[in-house]
PDB file of N, CA and C in Angstrom:
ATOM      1  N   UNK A   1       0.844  -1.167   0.000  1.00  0.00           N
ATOM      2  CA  UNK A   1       0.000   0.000   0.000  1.00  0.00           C
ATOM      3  C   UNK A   1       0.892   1.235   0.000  1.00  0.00           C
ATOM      4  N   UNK A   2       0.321   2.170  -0.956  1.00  0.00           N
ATOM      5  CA  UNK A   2       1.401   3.318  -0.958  1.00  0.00           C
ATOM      6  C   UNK A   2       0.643   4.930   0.407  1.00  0.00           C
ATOM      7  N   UNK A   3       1.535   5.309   0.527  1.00  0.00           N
ATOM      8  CA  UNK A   3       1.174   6.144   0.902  1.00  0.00           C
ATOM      9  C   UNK A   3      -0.233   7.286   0.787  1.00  0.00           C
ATOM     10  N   UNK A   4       0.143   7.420  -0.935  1.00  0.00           N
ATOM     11  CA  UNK A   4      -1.463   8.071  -1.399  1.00  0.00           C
ATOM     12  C   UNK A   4      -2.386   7.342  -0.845  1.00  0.00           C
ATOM     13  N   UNK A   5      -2.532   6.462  -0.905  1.00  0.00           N
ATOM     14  CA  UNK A   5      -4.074   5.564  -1.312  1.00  0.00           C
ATOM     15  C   UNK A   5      -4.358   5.109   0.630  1.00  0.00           C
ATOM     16  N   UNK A   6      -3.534   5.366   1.348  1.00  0.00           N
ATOM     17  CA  UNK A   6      -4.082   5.804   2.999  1.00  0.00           C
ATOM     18  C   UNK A   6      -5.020   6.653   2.539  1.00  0.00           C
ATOM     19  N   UNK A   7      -6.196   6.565   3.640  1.00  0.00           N
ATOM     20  CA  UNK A   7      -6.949   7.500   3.973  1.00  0.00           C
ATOM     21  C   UNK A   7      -7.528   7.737   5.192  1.00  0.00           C
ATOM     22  N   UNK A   8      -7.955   8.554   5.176  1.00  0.00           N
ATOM     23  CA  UNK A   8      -8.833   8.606   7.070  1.00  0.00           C
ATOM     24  C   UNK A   8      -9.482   7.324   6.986  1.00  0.00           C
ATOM     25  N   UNK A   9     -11.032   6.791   6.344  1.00  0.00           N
ATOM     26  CA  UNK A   9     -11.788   6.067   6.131  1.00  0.00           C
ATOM     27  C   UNK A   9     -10.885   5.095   6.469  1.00  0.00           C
ATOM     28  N   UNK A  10      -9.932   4.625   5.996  1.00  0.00           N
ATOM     29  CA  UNK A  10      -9.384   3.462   6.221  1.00  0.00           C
ATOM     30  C   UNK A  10      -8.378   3.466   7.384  1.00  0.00           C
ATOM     31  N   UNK A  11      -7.905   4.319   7.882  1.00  0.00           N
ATOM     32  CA  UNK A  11      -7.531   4.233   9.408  1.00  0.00           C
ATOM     33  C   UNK A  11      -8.432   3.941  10.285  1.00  0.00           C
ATOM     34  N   UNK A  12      -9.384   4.989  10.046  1.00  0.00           N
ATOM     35  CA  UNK A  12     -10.224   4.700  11.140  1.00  0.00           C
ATOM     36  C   UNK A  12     -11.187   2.924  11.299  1.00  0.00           C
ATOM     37  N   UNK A  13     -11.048   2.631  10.080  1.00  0.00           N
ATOM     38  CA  UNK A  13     -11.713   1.189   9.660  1.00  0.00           C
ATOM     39  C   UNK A  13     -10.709   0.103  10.320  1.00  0.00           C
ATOM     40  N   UNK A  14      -9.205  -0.003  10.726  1.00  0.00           N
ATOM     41  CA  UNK A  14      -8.710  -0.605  10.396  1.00  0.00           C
ATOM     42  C   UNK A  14      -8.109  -0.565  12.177  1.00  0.00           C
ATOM     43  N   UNK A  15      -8.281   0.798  12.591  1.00  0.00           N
ATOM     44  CA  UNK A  15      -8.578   0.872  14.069  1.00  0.00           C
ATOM     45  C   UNK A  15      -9.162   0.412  14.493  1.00  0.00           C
ATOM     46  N   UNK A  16     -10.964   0.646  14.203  1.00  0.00           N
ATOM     47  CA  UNK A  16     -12.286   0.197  14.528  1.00  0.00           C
ATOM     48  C   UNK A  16     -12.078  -1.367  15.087  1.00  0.00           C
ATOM     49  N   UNK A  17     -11.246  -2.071  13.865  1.00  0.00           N
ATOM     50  CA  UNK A  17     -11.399  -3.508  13.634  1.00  0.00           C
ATOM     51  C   UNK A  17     -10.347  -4.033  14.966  1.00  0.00           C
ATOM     52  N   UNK A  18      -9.555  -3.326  15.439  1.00  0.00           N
ATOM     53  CA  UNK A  18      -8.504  -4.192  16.464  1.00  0.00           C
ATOM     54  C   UNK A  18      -9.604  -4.759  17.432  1.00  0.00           C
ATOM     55  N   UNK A  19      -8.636  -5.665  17.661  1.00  0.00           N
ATOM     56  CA  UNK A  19      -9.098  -6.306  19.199  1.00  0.00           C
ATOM     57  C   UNK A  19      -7.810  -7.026  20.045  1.00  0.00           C
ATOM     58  N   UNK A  20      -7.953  -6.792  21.460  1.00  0.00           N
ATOM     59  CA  UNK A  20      -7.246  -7.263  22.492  1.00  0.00           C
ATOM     60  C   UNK A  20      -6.376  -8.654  22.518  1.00  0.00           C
ATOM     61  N   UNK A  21      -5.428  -8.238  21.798  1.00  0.00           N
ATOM     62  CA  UNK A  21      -4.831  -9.454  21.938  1.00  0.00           C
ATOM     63  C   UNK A  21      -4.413 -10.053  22.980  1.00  0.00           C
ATOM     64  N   UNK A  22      -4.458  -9.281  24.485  1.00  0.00           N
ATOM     65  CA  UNK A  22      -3.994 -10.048  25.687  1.00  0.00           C
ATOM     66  C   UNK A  22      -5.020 -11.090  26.229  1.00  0.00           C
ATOM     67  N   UNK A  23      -6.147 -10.568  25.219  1.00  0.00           N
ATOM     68  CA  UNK A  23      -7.744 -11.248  26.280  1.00  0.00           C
ATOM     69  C   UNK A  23      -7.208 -12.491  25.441  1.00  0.00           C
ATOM     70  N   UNK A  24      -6.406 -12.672  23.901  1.00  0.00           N
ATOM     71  CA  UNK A  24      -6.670 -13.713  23.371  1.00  0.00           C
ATOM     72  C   UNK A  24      -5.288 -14.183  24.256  1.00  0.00           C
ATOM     73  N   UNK A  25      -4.204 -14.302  24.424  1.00  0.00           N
ATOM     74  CA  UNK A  25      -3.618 -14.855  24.940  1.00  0.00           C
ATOM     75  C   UNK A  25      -3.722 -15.480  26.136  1.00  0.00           C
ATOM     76  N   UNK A  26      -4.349 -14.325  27.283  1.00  0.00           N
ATOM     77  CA  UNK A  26      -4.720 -15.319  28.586  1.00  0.00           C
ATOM     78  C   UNK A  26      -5.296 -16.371  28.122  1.00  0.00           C
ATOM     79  N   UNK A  27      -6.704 -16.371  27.213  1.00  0.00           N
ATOM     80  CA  UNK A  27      -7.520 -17.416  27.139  1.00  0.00           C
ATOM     81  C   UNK A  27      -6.893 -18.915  26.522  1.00  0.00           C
ATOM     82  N   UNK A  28      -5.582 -18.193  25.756  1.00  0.00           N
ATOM     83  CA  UNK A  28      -4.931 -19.873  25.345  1.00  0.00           C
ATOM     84  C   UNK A  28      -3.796 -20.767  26.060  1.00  0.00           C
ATOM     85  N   UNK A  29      -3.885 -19.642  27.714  1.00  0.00           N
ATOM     86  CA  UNK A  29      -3.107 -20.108  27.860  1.00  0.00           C
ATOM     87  C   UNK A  29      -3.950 -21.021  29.035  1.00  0.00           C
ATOM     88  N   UNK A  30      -5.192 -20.583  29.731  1.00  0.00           N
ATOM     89  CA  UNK A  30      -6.665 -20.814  30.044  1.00  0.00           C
ATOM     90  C   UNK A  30      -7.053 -22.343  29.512  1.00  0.00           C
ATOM     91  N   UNK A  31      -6.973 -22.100  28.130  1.00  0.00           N
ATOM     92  CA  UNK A  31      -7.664 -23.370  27.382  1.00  0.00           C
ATOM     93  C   UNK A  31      -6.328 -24.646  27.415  1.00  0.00           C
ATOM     94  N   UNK A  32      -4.690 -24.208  27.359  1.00  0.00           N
ATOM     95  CA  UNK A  32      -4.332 -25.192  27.518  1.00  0.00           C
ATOM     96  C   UNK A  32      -4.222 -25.455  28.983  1.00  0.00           C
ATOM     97  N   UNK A  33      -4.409 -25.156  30.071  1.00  0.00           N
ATOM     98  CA  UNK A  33      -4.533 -25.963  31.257  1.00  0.00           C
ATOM     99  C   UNK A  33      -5.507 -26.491  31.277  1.00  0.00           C
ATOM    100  N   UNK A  34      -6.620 -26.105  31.146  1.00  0.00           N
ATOM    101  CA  UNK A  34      -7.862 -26.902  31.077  1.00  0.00           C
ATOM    102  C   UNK A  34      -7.842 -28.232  30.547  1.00  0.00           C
ATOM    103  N   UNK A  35      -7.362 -27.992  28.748  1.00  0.00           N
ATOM    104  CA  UNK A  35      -6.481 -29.647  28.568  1.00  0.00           C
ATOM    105  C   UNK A  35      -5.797 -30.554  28.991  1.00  0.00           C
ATOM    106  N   UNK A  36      -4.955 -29.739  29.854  1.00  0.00           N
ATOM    107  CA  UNK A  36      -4.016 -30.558  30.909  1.00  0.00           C
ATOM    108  C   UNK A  36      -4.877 -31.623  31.989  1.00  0.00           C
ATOM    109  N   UNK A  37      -5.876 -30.638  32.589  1.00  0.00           N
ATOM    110  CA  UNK A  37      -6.244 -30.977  34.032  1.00  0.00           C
ATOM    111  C   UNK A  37      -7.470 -31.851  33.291  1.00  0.00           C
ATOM    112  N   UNK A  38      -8.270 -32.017  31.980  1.00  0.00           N
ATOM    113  CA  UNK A  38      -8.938 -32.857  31.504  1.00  0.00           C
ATOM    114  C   UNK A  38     -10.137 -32.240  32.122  1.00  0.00           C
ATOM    115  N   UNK A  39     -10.207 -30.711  31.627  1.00  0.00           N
ATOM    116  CA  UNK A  39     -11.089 -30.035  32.334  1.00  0.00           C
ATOM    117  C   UNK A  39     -12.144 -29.492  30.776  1.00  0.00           C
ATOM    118  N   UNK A  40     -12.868 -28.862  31.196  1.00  0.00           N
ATOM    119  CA  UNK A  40     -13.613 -28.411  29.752  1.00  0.00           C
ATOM    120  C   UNK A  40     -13.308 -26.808  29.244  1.00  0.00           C
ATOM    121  N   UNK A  41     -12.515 -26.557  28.135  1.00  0.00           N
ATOM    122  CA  UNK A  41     -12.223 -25.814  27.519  1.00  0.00           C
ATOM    123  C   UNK A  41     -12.859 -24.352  27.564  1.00  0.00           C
ATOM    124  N   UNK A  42     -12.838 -23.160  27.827  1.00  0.00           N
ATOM    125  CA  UNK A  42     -13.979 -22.380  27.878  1.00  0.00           C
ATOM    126  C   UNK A  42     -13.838 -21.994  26.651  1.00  0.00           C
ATOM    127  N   UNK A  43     -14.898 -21.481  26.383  1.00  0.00           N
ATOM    128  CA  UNK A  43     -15.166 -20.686  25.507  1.00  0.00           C
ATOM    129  C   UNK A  43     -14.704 -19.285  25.110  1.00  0.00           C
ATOM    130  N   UNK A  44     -14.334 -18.890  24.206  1.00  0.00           N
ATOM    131  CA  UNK A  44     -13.311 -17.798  24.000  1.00  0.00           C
ATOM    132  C   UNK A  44     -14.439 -16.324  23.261  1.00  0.00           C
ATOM    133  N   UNK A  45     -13.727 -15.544  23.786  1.00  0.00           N
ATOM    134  CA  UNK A  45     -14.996 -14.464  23.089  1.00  0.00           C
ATOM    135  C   UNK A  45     -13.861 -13.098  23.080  1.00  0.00           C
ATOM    136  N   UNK A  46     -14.096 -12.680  21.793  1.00  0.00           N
ATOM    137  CA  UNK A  46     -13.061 -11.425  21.568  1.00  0.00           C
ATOM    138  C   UNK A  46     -13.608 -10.192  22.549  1.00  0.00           C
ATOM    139  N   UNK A  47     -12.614  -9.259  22.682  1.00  0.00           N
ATOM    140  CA  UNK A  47     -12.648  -7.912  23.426  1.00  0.00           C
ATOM    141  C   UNK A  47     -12.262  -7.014  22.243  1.00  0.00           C
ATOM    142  N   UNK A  48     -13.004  -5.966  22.200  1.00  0.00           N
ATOM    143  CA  UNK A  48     -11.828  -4.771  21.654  1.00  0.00           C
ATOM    144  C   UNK A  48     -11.098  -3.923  22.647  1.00  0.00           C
ATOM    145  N   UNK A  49     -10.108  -3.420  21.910  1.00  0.00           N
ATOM    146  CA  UNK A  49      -8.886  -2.657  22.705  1.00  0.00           C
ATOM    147  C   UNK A  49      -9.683  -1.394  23.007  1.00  0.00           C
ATOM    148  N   UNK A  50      -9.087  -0.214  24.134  1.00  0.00           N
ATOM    149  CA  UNK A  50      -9.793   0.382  25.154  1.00  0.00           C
ATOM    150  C   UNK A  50      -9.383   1.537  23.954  1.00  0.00           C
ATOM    151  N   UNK A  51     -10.217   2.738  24.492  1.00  0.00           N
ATOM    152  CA  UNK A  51     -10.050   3.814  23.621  1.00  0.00           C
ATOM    153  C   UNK A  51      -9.159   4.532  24.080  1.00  0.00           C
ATOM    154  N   UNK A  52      -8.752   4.291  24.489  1.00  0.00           N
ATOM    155  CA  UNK A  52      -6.641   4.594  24.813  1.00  0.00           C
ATOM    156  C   UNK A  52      -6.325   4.206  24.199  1.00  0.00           C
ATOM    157  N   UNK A  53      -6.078   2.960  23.646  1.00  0.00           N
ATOM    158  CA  UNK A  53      -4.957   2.335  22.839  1.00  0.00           C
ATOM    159  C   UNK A  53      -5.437   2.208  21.295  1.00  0.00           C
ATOM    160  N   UNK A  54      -6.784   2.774  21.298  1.00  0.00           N
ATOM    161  CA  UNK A  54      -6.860   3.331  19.290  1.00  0.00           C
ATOM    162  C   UNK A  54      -6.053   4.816  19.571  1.00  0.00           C
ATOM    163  N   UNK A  55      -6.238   5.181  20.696  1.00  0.00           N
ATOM    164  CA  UNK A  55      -5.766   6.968  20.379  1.00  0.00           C
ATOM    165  C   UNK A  55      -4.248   6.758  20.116  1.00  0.00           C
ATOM    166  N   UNK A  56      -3.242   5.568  21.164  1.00  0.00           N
ATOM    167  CA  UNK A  56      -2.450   5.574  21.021  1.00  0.00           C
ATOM    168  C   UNK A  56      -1.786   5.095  19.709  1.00  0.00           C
ATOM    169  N   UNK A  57      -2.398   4.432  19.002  1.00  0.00           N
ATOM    170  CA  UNK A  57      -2.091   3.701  17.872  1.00  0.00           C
ATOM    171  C   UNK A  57      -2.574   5.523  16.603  1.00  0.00           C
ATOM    172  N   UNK A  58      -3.809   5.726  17.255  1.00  0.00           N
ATOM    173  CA  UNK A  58      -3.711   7.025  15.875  1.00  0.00           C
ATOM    174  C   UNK A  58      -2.376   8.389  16.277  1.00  0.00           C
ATOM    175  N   UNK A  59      -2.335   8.116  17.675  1.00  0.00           N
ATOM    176  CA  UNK A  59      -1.025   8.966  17.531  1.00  0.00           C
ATOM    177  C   UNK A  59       0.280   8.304  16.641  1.00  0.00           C
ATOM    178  N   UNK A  60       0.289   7.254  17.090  1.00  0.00           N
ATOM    179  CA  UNK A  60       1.267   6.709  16.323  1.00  0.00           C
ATOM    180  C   UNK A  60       0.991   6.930  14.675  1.00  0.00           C
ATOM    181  N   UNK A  61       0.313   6.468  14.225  1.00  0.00           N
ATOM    182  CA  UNK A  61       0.519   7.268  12.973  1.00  0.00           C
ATOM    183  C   UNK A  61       0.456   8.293  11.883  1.00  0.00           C
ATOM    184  N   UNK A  62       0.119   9.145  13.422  1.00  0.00           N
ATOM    185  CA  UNK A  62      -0.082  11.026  12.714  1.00  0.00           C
ATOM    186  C   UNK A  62       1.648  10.963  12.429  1.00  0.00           C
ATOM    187  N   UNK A  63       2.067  10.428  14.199  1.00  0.00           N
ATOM    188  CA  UNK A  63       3.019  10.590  13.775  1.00  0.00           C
ATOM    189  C   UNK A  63       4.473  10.271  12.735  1.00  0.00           C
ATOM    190  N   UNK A  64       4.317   9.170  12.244  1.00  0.00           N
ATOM    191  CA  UNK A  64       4.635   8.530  11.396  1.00  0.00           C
ATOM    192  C   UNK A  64       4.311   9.495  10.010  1.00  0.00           C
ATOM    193  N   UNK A  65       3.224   9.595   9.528  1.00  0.00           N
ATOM    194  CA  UNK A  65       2.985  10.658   8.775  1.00  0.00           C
ATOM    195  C   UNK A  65       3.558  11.970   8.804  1.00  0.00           C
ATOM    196  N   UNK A  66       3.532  12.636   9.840  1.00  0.00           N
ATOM    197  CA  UNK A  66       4.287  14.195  10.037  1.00  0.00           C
ATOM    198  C   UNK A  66       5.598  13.748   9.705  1.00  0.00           C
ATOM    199  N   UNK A  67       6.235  12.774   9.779  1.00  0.00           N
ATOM    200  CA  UNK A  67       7.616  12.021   9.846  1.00  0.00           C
ATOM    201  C   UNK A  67       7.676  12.171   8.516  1.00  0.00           C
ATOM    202  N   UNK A  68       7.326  11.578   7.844  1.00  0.00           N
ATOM    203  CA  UNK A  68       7.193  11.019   6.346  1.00  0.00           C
ATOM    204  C   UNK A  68       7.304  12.660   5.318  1.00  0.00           C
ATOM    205  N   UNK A  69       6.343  13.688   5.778  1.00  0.00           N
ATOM    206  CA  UNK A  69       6.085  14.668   5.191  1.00  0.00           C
ATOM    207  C   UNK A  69       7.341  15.188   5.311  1.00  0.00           C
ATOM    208  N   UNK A  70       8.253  15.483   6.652  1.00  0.00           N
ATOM    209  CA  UNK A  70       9.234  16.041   6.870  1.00  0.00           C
ATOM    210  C   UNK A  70      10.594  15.608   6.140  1.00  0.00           C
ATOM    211  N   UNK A  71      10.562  14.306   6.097  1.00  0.00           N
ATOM    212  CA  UNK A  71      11.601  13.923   5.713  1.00  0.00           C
ATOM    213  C   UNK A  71      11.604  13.649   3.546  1.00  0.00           C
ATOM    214  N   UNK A  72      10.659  12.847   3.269  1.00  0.00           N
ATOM    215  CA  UNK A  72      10.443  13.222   2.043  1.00  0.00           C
ATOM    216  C   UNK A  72       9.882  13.882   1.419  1.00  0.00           C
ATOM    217  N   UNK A  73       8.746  14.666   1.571  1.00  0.00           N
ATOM    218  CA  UNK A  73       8.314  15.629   0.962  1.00  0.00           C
ATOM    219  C   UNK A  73       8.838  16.913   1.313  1.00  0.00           C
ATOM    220  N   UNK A  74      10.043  17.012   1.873  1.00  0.00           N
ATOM    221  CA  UNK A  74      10.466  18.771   2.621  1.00  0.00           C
ATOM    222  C   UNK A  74       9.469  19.158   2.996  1.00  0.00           C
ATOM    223  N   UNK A  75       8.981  18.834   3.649  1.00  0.00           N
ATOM    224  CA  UNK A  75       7.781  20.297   4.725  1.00  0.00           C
ATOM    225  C   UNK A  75       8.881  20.368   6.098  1.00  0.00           C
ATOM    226  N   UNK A  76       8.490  21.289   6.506  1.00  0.00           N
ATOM    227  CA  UNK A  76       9.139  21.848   7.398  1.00  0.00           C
ATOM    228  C   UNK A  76       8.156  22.672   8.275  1.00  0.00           C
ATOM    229  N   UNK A  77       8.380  23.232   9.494  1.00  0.00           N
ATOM    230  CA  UNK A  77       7.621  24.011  10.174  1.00  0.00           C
ATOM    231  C   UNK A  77       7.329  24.944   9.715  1.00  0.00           C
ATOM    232  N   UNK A  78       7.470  25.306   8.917  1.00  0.00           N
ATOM    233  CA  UNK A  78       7.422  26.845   8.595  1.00  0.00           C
ATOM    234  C   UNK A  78       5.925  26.474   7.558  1.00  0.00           C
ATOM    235  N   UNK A  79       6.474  25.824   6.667  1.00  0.00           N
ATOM    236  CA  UNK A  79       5.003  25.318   6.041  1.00  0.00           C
ATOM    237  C   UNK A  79       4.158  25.523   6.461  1.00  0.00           C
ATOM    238  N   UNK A  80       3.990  24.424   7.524  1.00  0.00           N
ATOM    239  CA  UNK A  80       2.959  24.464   8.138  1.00  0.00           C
ATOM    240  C   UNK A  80       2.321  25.490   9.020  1.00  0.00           C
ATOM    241  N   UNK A  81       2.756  26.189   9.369  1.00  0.00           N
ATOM    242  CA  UNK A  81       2.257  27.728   9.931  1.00  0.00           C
ATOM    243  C   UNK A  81       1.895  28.683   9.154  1.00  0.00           C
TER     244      UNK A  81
END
């Protein structure tokens, strides 16, 4: 994917879509003791991530972007003011 063809729509889509990968890890680690002890498996059910960690992830790639502008496209502060 190139740079152009990012868009808001698709950040925000692609944010929207995360989910908690720690909820998935406890749970496999959950489901293999349960195997162990010859116990019954629970059932697994996704979480999404807290709205902290989309903000932190869209900071991350404003900033990445402001990065990108600065370094290959020459913008500079001044530009932007």
């Amino acid at each position: 994917m190139k740079l152009k063809d990012i868009t808001e729509a698709k950040i925000y889509v692609a944010v929207s879509k995360m989910r908690n990968r720690k909820v998935r890890e406890r749970w496999e680690k959950q489901a293999e003791a349960a195997k162990r002890k010859g116990k019954e498996i629970p059932a697994y059910s996704e979480a999404q991530v807290t709205t902290a960690t989309k903000e932190k992830h869209l900071a991350i790639i404003m900033k990445s972007l402001l990065r990108t502008a600065e370094r290959e496209w020459k913008w500079s502060e001044d530009m932007l003011t």
